[in-house]
PDB file of N, CA and C in Angstrom:
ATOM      1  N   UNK A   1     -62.404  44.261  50.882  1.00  0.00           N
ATOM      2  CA  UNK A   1     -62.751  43.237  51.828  1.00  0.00           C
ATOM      3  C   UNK A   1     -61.581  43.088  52.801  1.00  0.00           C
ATOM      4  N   UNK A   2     -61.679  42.979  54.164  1.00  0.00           N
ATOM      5  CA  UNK A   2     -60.729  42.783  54.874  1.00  0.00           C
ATOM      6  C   UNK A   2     -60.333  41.770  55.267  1.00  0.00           C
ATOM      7  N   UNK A   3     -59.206  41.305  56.001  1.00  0.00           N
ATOM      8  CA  UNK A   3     -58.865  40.394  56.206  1.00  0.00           C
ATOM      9  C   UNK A   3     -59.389  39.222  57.057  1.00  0.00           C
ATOM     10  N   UNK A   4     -60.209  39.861  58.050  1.00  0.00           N
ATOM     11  CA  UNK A   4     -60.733  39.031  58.706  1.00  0.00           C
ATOM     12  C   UNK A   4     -61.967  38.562  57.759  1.00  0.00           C
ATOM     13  N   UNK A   5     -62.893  38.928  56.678  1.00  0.00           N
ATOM     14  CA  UNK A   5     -63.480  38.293  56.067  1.00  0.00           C
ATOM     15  C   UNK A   5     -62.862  37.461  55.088  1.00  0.00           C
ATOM     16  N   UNK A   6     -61.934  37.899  54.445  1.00  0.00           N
ATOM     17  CA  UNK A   6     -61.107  36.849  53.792  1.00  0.00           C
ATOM     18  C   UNK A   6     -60.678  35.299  54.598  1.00  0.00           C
ATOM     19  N   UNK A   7     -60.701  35.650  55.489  1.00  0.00           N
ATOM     20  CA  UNK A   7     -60.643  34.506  56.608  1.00  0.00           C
ATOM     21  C   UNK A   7     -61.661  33.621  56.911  1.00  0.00           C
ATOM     22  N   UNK A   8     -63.071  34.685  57.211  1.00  0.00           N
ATOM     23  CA  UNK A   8     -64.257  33.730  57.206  1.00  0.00           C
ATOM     24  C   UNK A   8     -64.523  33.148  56.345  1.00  0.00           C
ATOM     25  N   UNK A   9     -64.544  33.977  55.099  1.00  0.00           N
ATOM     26  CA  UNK A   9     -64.875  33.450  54.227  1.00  0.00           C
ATOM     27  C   UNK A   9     -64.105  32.331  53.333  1.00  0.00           C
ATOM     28  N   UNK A  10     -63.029  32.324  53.648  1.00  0.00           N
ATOM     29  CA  UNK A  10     -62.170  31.111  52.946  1.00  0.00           C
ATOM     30  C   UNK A  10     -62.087  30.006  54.099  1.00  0.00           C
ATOM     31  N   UNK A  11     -62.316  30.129  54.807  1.00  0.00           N
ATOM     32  CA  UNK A  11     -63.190  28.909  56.196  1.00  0.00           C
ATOM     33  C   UNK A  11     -64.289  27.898  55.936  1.00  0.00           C
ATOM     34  N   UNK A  12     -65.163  28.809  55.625  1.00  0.00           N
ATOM     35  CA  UNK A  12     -66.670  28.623  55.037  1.00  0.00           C
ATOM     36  C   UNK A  12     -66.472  27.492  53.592  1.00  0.00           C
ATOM     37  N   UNK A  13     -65.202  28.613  52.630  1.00  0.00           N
ATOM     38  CA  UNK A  13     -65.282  27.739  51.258  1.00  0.00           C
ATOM     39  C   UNK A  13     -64.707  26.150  51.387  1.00  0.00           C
ATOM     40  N   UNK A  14     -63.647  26.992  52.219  1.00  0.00           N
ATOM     41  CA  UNK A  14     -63.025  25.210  52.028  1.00  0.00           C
ATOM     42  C   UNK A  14     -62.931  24.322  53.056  1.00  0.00           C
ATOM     43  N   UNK A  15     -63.731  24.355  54.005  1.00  0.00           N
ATOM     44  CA  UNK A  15     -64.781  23.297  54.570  1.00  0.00           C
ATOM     45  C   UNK A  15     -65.864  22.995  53.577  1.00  0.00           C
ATOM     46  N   UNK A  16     -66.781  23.876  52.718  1.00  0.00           N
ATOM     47  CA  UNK A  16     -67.541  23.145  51.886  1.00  0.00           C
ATOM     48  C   UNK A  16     -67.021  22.221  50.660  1.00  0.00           C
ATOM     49  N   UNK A  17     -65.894  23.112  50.552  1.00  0.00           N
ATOM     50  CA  UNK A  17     -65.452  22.524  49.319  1.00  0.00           C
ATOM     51  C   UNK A  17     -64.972  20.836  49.960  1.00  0.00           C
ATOM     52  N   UNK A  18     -64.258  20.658  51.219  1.00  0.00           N
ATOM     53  CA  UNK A  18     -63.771  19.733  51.310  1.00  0.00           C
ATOM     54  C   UNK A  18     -64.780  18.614  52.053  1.00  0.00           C
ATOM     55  N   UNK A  19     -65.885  19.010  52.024  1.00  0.00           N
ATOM     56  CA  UNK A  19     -67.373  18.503  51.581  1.00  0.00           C
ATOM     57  C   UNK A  19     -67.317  17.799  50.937  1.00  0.00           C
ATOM     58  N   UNK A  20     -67.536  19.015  49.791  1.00  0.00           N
ATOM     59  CA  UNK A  20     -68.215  18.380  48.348  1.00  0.00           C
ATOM     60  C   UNK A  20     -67.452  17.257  47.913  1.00  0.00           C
ATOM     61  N   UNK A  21     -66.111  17.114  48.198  1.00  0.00           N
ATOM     62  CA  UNK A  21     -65.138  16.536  47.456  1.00  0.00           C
ATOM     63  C   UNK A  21     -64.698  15.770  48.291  1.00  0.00           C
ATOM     64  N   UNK A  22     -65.570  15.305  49.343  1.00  0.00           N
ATOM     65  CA  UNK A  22     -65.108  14.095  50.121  1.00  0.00           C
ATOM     66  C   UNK A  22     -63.755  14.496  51.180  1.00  0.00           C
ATOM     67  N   UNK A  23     -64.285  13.998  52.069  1.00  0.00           N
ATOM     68  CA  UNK A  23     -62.755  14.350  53.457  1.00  0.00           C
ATOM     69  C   UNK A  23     -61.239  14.034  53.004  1.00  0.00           C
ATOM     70  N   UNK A  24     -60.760  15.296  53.354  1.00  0.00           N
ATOM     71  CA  UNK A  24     -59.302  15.253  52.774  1.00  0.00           C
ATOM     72  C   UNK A  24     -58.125  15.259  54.011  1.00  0.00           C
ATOM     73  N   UNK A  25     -57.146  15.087  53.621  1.00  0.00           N
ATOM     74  CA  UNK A  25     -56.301  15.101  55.573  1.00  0.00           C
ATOM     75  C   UNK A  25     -55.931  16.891  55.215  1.00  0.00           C
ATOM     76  N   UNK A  26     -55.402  16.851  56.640  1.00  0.00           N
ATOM     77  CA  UNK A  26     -55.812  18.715  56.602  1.00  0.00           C
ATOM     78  C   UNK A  26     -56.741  19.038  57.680  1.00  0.00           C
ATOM     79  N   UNK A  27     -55.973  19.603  58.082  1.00  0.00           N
ATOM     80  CA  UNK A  27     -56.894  20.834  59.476  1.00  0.00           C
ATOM     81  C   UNK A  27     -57.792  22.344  59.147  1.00  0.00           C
ATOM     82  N   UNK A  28     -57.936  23.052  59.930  1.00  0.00           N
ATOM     83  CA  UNK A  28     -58.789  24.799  59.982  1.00  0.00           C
ATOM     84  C   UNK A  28     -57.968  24.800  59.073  1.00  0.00           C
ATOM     85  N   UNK A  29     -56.463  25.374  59.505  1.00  0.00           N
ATOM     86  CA  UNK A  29     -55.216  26.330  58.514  1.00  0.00           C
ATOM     87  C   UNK A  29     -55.610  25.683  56.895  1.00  0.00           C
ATOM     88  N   UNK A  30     -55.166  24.496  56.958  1.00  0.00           N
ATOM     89  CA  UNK A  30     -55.433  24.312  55.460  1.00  0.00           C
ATOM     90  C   UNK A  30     -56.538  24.348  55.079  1.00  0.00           C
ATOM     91  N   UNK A  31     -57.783  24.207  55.149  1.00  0.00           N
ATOM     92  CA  UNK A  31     -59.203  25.043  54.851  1.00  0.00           C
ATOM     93  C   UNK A  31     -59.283  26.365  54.581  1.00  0.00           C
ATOM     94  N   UNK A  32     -58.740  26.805  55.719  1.00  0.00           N
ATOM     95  CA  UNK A  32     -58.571  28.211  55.308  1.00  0.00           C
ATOM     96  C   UNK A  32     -57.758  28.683  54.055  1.00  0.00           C
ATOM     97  N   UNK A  33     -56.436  28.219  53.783  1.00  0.00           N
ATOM     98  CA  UNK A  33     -55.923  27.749  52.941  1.00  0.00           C
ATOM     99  C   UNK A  33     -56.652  27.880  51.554  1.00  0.00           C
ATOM    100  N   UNK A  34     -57.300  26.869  51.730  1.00  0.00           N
ATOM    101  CA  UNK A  34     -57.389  26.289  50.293  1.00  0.00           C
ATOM    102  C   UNK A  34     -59.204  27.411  50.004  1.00  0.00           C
ATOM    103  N   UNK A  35     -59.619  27.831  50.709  1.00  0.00           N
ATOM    104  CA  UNK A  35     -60.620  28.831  50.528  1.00  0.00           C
ATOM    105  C   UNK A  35     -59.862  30.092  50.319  1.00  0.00           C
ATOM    106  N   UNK A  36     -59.009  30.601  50.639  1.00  0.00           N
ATOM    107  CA  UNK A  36     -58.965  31.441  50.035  1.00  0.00           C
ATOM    108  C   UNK A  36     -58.499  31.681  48.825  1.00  0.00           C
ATOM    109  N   UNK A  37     -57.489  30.546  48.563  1.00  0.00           N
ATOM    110  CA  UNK A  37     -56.971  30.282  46.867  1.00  0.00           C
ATOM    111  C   UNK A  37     -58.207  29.868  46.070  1.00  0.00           C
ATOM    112  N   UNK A  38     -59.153  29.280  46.857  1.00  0.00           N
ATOM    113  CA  UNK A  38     -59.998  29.117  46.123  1.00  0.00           C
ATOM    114  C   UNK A  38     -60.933  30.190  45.826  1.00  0.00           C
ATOM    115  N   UNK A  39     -61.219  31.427  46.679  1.00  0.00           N
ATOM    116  CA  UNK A  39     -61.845  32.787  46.599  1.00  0.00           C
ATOM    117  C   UNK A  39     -61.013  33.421  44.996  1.00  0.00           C
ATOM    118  N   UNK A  40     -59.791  33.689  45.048  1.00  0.00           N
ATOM    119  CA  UNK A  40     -58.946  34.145  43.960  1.00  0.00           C
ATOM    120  C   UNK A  40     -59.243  33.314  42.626  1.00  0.00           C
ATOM    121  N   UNK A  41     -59.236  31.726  43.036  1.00  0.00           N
ATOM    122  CA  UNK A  41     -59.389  31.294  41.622  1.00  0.00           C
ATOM    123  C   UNK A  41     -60.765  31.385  41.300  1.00  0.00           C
ATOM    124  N   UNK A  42     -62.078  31.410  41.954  1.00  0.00           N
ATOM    125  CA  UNK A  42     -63.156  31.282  42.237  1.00  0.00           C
ATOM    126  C   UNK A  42     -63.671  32.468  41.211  1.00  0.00           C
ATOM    127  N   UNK A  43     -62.932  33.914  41.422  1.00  0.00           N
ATOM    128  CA  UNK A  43     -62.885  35.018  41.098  1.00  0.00           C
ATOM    129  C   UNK A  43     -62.954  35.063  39.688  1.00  0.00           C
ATOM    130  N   UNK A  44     -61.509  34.672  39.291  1.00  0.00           N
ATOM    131  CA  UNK A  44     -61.256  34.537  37.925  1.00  0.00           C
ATOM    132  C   UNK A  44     -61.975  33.747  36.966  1.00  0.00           C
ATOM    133  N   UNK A  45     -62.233  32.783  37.522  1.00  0.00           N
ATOM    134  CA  UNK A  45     -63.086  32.168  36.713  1.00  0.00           C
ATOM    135  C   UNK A  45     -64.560  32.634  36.736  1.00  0.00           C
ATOM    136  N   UNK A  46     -64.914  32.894  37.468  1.00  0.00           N
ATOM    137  CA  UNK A  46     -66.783  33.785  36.849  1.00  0.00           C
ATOM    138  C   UNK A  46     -66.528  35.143  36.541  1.00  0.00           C
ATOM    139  N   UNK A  47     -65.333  35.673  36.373  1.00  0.00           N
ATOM    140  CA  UNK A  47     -65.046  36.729  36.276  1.00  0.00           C
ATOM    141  C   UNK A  47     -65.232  36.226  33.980  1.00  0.00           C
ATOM    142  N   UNK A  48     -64.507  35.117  33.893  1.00  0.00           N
ATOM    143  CA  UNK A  48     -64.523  35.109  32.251  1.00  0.00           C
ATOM    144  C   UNK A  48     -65.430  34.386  31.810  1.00  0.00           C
ATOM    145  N   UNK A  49     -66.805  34.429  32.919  1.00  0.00           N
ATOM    146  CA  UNK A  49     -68.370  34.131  32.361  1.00  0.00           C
ATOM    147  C   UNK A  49     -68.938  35.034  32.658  1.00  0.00           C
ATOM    148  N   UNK A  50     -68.405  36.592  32.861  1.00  0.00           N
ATOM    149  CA  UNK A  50     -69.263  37.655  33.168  1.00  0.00           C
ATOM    150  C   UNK A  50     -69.986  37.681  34.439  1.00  0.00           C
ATOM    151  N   UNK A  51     -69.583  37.181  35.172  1.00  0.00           N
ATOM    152  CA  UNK A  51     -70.106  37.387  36.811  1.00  0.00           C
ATOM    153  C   UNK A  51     -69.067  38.050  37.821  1.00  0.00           C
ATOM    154  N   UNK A  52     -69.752  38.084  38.293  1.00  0.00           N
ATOM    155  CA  UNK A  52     -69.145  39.294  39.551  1.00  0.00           C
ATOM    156  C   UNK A  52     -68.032  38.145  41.201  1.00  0.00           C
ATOM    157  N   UNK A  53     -67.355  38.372  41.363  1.00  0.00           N
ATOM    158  CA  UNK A  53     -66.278  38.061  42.371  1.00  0.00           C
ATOM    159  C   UNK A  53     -66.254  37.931  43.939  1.00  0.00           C
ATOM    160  N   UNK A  54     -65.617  37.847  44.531  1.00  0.00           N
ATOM    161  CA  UNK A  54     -65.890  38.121  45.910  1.00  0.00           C
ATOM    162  C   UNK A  54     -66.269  39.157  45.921  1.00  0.00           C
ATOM    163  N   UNK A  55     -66.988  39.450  46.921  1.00  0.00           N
ATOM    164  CA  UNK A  55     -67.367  41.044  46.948  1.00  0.00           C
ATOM    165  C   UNK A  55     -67.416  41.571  48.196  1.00  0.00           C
ATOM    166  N   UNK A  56     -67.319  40.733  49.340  1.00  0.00           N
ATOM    167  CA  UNK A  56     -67.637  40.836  50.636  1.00  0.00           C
ATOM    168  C   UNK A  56     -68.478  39.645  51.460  1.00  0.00           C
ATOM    169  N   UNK A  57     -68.556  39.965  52.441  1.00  0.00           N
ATOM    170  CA  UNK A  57     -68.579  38.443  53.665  1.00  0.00           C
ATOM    171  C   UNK A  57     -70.246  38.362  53.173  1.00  0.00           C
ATOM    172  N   UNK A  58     -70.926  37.765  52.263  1.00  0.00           N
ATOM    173  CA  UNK A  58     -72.137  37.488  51.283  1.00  0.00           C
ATOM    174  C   UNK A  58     -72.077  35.813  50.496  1.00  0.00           C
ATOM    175  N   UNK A  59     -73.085  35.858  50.713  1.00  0.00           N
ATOM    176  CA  UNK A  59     -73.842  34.245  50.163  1.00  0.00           C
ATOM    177  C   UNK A  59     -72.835  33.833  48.433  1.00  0.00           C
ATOM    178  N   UNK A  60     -72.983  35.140  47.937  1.00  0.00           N
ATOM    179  CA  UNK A  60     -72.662  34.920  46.478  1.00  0.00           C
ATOM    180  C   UNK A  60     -71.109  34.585  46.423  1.00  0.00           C
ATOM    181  N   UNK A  61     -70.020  35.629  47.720  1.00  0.00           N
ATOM    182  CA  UNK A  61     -68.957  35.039  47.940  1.00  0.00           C
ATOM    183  C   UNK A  61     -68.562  34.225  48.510  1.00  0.00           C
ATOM    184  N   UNK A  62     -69.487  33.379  49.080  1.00  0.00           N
ATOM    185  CA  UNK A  62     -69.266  32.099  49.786  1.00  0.00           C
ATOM    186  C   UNK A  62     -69.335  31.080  48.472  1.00  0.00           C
ATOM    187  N   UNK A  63     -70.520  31.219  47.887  1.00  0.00           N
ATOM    188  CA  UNK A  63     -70.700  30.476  46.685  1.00  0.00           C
ATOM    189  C   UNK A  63     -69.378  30.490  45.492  1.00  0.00           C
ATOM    190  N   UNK A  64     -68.866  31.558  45.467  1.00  0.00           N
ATOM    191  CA  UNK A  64     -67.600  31.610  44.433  1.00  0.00           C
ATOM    192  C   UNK A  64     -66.716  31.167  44.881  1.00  0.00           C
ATOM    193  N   UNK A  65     -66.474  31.556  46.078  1.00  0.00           N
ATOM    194  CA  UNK A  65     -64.964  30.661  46.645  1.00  0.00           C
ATOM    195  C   UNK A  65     -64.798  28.972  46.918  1.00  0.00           C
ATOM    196  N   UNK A  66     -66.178  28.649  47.564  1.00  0.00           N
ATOM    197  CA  UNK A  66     -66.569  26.893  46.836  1.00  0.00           C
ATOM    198  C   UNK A  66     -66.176  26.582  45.689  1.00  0.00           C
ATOM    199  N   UNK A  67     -66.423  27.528  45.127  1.00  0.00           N
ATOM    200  CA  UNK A  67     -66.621  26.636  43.398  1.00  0.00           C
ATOM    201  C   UNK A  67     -64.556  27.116  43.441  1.00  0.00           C
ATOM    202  N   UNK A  68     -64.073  27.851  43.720  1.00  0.00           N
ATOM    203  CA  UNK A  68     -62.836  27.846  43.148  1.00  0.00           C
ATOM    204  C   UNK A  68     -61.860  27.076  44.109  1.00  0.00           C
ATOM    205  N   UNK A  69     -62.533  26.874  45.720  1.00  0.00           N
ATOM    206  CA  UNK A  69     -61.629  25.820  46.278  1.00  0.00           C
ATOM    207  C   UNK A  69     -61.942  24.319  45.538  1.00  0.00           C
ATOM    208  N   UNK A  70     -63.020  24.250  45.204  1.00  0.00           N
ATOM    209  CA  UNK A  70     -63.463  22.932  44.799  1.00  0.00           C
ATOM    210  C   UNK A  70     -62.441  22.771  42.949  1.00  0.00           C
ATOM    211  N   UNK A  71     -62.288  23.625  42.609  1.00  0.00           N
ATOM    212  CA  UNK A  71     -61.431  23.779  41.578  1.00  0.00           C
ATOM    213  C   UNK A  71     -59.856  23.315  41.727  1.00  0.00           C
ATOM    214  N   UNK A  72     -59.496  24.009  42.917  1.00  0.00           N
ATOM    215  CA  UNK A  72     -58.308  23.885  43.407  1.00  0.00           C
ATOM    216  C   UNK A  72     -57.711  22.579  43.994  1.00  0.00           C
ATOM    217  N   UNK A  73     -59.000  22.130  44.280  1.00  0.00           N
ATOM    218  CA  UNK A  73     -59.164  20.909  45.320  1.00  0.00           C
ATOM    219  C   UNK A  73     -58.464  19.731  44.284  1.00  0.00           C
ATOM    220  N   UNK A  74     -59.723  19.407  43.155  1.00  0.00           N
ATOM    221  CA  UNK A  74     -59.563  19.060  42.337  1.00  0.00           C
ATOM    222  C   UNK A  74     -58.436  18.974  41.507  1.00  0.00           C
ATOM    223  N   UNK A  75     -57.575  19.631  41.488  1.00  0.00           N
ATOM    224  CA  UNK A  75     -56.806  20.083  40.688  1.00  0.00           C
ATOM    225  C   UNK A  75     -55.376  19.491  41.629  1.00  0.00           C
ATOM    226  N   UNK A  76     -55.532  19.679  42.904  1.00  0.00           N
ATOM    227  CA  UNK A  76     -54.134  19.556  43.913  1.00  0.00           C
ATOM    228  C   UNK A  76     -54.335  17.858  43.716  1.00  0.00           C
ATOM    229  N   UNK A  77     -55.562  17.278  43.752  1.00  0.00           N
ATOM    230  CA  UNK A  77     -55.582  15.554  44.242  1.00  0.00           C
ATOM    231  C   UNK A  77     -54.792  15.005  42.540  1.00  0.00           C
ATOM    232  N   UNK A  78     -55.269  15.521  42.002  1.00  0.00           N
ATOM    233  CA  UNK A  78     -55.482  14.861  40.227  1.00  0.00           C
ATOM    234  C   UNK A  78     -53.440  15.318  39.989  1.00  0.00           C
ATOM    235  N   UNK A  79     -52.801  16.030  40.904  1.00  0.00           N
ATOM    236  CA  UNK A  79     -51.463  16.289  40.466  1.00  0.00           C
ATOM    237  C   UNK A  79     -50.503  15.132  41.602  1.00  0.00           C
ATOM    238  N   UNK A  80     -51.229  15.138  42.621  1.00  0.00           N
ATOM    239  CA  UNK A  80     -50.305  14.255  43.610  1.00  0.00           C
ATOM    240  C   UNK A  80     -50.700  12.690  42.854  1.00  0.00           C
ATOM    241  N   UNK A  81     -51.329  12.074  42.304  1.00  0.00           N
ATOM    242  CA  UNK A  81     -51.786  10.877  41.718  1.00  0.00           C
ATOM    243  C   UNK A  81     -50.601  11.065  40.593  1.00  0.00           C
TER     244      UNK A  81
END
C-alpha cells in the first residue's frame, strides 16, 4: 500500500473514529495521525481474531483502521485523565 493511501486512508479512520468518540481538539494532521496508528493497531488486533488487515484503499481497510483509531483514541483520553 502506498503512501498516499496510507494517508487517505488514515484521514477517513480518524475523522470517523473522532466521530464515534465524540469531537476531540486536533486538526487534518492529527486525524491523520491518529488513523494511521490506528490502521497498525487496527491490524494487529483482527489480525489475533483471524481477519485480514489493511490491505489497500478498500471499505474493509477503512473499517479496520476505525476500529484501531477508535482503540487508540480511547486509550490516549483514558491516559491523559
Amino acid at each position: 500500500m502506498g503512501i498516499l493511501s496510507w494517508i487517505i486512508v488514515g484521514g477517513l479512520a480518524g475523522l470517523l473514529a473522532q466521530f464515534l468518540m465524540g469531537q476531540d481538539r486536533g486538526g487534518c494532521l492529527i486525524s491523520v495521525l491518529l488513523g494511521v496508528v490506528g490502521a497498525f493497531v487496527g491490524g494487529f488486533v483482527m489480525s489475533l481474531f483471524g481477519y485480514g488487515g489493511v490491505s489497500g484503499l478498500n471499505v474493509w481497510s477503512i473499517i479496520v483502521a476505525t476500529i484501531g483509531a477508535v482503540i487508540v483514541l480511547a486509550v490516549s483520553r483514558a491516559l491523559r485523565r
